[in-house]
Protein backbone atom coordinates (compact mmCIF):
# COMPACT_ATOMS: atom_id res chain seq x y z
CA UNK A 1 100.19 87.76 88.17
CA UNK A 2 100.12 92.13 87.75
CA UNK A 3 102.98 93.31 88.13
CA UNK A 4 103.33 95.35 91.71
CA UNK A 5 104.29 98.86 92.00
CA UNK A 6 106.87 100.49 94.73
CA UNK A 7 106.25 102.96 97.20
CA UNK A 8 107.10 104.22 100.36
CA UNK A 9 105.81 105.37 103.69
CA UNK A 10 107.83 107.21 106.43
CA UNK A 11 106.96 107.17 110.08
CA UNK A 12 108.63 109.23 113.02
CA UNK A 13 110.20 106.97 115.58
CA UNK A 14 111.11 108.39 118.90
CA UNK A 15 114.35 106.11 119.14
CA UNK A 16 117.96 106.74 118.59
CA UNK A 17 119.07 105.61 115.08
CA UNK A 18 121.69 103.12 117.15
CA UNK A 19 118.38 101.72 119.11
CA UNK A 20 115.92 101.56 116.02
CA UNK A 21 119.22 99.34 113.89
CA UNK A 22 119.37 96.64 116.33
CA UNK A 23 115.22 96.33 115.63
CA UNK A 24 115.21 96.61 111.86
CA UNK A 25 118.83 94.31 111.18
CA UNK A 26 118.63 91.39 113.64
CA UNK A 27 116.43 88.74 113.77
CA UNK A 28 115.54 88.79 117.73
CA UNK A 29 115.13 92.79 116.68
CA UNK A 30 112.58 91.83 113.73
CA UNK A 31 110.90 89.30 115.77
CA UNK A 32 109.68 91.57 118.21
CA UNK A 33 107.51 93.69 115.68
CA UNK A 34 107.93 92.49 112.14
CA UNK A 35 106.88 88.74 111.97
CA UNK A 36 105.73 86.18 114.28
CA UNK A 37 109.36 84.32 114.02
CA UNK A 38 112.11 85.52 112.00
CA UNK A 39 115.21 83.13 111.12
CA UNK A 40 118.53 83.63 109.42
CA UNK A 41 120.94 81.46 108.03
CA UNK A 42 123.92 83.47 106.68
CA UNK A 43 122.26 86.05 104.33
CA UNK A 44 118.94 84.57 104.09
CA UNK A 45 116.15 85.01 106.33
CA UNK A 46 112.81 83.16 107.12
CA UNK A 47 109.79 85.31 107.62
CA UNK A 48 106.80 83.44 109.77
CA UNK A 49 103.37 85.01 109.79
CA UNK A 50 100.18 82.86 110.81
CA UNK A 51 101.80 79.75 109.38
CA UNK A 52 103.00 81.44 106.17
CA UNK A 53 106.56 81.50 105.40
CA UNK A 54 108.21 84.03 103.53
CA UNK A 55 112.04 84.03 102.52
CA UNK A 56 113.97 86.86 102.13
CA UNK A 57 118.08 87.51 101.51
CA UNK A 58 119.33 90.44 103.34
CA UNK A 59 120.65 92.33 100.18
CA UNK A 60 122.38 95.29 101.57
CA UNK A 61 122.64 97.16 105.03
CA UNK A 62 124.59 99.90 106.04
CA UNK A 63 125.24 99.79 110.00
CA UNK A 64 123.15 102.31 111.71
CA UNK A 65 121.71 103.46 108.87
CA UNK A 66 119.24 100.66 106.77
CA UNK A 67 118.58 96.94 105.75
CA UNK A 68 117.11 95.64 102.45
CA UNK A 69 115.70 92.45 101.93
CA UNK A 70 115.41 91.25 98.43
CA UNK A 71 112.25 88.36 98.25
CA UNK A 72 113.74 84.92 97.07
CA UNK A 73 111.71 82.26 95.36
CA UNK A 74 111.88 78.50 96.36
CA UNK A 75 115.19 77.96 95.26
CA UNK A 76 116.49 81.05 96.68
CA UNK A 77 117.04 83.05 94.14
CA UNK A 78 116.25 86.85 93.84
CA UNK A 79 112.76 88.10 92.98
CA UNK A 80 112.40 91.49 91.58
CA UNK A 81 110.67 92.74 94.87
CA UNK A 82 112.43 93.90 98.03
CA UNK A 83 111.97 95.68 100.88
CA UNK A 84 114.19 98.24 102.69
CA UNK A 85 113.94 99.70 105.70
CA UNK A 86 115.83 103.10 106.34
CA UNK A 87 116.64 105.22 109.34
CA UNK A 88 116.44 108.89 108.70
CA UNK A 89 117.63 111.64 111.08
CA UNK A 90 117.35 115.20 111.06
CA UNK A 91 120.80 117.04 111.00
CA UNK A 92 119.14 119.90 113.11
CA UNK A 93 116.03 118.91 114.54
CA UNK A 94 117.98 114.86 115.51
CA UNK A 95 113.81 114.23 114.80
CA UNK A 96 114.00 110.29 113.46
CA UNK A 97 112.16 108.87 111.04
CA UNK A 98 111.86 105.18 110.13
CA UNK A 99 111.67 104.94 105.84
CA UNK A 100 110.04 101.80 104.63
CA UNK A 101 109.97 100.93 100.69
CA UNK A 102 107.96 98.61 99.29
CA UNK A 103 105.78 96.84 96.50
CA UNK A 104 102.55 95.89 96.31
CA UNK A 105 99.87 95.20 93.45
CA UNK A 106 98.12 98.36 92.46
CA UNK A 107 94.88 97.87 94.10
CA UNK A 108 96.73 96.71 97.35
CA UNK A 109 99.19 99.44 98.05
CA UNK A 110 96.29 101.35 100.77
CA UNK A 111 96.01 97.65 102.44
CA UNK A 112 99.93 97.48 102.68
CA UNK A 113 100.67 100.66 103.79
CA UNK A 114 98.14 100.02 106.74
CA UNK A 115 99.91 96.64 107.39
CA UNK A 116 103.37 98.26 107.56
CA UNK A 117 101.23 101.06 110.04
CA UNK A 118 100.15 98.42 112.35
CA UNK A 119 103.42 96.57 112.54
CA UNK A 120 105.52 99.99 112.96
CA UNK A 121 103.16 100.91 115.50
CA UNK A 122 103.57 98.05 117.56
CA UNK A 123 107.65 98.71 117.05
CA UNK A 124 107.18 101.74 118.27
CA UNK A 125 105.51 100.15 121.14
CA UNK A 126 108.60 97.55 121.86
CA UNK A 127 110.76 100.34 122.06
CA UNK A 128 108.48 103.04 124.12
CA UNK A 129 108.11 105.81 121.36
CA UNK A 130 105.05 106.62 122.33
């Protein structure tokens, strides 16, 4: 397996940071844009897409401000990968801006960033940034 790289992608969200937390931290918030179903159980949280499951343990968050989600493997221990979503505002503009950070393998980082496009976009739809 090649090792993946990290990288990151920033979108502008017409939300309020308080609004865009509740979608990126809870699993009814995640649901709606993310994954198919999403499931927690404590820290650890089941990802659902087409009948594939991923599992993920919420590593850090900081409230109003960004979750990361370390990948685990079948016996739910920490992978090297992750993924963290962070809310950025604008001291003087208030503009916000949803961070995302994220691997993928070298030749798949164009096809990832589109994924993450597609999903954010229909986030921003759930919440009417449009």
């Amino acid at each position: 397996m090649s090792e993946k790289v990290r990288y990151e992608i920033e979108f502008p969200i017409n939300s309020s940071p308080q609004l865009l937390y509740q979608y990126i931290s809870t699993p009814s918030g995640l649901q709606e844009w993310f994954a198919d179903t999403v499931n927690s159980r404590g820290e650890f949280f089941t990802f659902e897409w087409d009948d594939v499951e991923e599992n993920a343990r919420l590593a850090s968050k900081k409230t109003g401000e960004k979750v990361k989600f370390k990948w685990v493997d079948d016996n739910k221990k920490d992978t090297e990968y992750y993924f963290e979503l962070r809310i950025l505002e604008d001291e003087i503009t208030k503009d916000v801006s949803l961070m995302i950070t994220d691997f993928a393998e070298k030749d798949e980082v164009d096809e990832s960033k589109m994924l993450w496009e597609n999903q954010v976009s229909e986030l921003k739809h759930v919440i009417g940034s449009i």
